[in-house]
N, C-alpha and C. Protein backbone atom coordinates (compact mmCIF):
# COMPACT_ATOMS: atom_id res chain seq x y z
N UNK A 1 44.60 -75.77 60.97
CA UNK A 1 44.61 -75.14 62.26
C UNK A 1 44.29 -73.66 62.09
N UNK A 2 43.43 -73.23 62.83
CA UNK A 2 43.24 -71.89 63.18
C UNK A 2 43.22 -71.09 64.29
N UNK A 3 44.41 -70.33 64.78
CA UNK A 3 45.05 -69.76 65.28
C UNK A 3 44.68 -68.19 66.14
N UNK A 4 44.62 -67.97 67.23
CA UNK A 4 43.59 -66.67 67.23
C UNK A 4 44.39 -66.55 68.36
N UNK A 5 44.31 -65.17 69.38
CA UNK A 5 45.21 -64.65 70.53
C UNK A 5 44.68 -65.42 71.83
N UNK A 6 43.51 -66.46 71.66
CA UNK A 6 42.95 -66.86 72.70
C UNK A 6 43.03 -68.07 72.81
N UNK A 7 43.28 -69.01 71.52
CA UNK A 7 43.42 -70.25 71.68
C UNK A 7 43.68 -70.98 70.14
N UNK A 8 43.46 -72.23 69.98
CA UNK A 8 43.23 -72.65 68.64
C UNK A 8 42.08 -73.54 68.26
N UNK A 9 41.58 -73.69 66.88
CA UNK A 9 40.46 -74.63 66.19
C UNK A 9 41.59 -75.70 65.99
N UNK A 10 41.39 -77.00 65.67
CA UNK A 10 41.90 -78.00 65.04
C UNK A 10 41.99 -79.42 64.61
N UNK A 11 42.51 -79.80 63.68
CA UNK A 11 42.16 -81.14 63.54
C UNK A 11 42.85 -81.80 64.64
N UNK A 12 42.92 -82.84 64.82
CA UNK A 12 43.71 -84.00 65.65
C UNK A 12 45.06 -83.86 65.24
N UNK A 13 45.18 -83.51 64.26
CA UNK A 13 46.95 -83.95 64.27
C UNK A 13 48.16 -83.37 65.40
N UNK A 14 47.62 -82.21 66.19
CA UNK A 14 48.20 -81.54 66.89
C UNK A 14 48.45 -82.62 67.88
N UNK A 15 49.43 -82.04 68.57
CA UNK A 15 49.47 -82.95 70.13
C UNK A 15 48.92 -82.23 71.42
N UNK A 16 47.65 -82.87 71.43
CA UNK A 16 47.03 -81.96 72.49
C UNK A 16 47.60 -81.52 73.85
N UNK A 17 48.18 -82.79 74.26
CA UNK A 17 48.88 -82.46 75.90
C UNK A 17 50.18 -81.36 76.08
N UNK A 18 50.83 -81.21 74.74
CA UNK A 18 51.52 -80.38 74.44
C UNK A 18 50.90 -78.57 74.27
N UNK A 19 49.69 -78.97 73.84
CA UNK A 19 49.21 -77.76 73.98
C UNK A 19 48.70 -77.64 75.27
N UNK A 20 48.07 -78.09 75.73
CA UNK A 20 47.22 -78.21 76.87
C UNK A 20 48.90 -77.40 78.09
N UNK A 21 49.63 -78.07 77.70
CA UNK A 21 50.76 -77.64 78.69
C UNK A 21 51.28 -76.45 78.68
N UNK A 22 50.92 -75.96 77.76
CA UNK A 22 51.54 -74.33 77.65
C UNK A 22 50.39 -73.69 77.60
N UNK A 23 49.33 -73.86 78.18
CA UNK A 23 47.99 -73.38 78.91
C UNK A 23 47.06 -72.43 77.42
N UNK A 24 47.06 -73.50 76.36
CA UNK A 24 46.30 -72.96 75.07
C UNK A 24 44.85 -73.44 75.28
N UNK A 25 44.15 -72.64 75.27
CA UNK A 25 42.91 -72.94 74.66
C UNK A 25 42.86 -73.55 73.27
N UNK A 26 42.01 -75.17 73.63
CA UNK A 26 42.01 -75.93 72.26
C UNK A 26 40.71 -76.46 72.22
N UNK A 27 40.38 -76.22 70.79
CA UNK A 27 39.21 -77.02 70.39
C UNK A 27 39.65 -77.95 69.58
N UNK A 28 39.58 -79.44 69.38
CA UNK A 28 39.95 -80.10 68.65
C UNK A 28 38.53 -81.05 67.56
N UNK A 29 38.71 -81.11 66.04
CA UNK A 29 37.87 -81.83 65.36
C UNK A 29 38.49 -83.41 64.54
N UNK A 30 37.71 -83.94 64.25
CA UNK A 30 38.37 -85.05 64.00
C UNK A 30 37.60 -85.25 62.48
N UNK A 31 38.39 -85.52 61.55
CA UNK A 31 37.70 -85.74 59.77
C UNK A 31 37.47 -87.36 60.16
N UNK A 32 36.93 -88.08 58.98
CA UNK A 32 36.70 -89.20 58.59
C UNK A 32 37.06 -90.15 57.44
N UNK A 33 37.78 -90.94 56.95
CA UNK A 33 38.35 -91.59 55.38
C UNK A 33 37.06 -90.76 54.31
N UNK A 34 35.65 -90.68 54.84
CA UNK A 34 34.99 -90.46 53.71
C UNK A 34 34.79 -88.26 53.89
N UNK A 35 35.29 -88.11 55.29
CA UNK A 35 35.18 -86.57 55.00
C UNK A 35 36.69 -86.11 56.07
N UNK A 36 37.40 -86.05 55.30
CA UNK A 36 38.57 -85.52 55.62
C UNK A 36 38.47 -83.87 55.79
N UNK A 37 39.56 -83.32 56.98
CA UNK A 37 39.39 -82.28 57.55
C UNK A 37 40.62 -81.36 56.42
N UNK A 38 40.17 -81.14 55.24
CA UNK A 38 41.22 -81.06 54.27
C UNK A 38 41.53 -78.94 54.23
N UNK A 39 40.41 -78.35 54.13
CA UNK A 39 40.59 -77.10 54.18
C UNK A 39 39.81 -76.27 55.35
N UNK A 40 39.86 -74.99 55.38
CA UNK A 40 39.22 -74.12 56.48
C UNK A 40 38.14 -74.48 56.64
N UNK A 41 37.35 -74.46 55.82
CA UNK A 41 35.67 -74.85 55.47
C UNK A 41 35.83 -75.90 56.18
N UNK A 42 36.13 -76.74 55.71
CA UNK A 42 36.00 -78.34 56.27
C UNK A 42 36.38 -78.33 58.07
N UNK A 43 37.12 -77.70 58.26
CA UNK A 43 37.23 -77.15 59.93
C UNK A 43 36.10 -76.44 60.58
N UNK A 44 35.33 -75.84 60.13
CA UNK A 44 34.90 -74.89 60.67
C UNK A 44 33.68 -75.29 60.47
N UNK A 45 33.14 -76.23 59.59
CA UNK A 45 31.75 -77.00 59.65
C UNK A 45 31.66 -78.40 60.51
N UNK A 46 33.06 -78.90 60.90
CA UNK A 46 33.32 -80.35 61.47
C UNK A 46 32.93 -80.04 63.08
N UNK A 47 32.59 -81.22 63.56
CA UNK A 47 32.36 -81.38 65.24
C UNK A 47 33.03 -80.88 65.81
N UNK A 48 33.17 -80.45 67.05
CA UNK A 48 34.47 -80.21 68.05
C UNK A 48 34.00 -81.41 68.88
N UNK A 49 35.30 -82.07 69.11
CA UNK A 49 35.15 -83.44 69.85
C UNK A 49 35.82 -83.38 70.94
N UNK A 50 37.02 -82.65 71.06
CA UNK A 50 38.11 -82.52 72.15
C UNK A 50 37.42 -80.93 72.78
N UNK A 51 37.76 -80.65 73.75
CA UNK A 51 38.22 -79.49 74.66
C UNK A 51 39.23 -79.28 75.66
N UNK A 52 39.88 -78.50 75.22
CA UNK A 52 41.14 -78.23 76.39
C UNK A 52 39.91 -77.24 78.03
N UNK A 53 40.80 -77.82 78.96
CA UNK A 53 40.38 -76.99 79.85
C UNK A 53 40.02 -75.60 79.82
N UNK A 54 40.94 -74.87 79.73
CA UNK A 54 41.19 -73.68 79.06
C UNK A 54 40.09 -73.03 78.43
N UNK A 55 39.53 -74.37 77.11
CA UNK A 55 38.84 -73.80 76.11
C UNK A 55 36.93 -73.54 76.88
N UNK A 56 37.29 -74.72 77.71
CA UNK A 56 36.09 -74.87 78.58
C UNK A 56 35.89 -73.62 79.24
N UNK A 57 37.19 -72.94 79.98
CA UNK A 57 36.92 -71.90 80.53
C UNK A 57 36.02 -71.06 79.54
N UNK A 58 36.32 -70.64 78.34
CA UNK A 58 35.74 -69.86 77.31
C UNK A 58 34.30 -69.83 76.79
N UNK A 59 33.93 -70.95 77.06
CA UNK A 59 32.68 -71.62 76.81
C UNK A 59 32.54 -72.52 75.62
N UNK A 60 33.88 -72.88 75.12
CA UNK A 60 33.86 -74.38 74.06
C UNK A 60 33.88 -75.32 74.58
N UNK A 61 32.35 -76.30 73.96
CA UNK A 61 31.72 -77.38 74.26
C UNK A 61 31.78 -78.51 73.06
N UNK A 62 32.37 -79.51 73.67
CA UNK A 62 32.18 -80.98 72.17
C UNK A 62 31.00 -80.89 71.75
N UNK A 63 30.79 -81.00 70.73
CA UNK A 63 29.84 -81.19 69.96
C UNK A 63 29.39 -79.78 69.12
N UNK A 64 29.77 -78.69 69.37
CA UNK A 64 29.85 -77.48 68.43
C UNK A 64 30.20 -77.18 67.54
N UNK A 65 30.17 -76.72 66.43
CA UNK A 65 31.03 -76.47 65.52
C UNK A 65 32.19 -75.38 65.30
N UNK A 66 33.27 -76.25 64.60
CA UNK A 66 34.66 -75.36 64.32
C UNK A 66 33.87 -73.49 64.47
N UNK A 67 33.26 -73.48 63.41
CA UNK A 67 33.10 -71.86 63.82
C UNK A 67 32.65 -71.74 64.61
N UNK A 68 32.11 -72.24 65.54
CA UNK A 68 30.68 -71.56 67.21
C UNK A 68 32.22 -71.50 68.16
N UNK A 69 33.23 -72.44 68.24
CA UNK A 69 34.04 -72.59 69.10
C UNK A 69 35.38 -71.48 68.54
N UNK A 70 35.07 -71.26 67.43
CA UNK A 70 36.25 -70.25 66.86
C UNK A 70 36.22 -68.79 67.26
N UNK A 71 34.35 -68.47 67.42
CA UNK A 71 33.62 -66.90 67.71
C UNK A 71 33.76 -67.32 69.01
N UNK A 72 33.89 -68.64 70.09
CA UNK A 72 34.11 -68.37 71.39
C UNK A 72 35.50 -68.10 71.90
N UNK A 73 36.42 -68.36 71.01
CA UNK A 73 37.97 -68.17 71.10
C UNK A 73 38.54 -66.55 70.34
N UNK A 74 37.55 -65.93 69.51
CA UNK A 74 37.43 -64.89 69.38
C UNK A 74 36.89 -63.59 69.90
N UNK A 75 36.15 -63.77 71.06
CA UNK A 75 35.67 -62.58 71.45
C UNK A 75 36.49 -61.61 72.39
């Protein structure tokens, strides 16, 4: 997970509706048995598959990558 004043990057393991409820901007990615979401790198090159509302406001879109949605949760 990566963590910023605007929202978060992340794998699935989070509980999204939980975030979603305390009004976080979320981008969520999902690994695979053959490419697991194991370190930063591996986050930040993986799909974004989920979007929180929120994140939508920001301009994070599924299908972007961990970093494009991380510089949109960063600016």
């Amino acid at each position: 997970m990566i963590v910023t004043d605007k929202g978060l990057v992340s794998c699935g393991i989070i509980d999204k509706e939980v975030v979603e409820r305390v009004g976080y901007a979320t981008a969520i990615a999902y690994g695979t048995p053959e490419k697991q979401l194991v370190t930063v790198d591996d986050l930040l090159e993986a799909k974004i598959r989920e979007v929180s509302p929120k994140a939508k406001e920001l301009g994070v879109k599924p299908g972007m990558t961990g970093r494009d949605a991380l510089e949109k949760l960063s600016d």
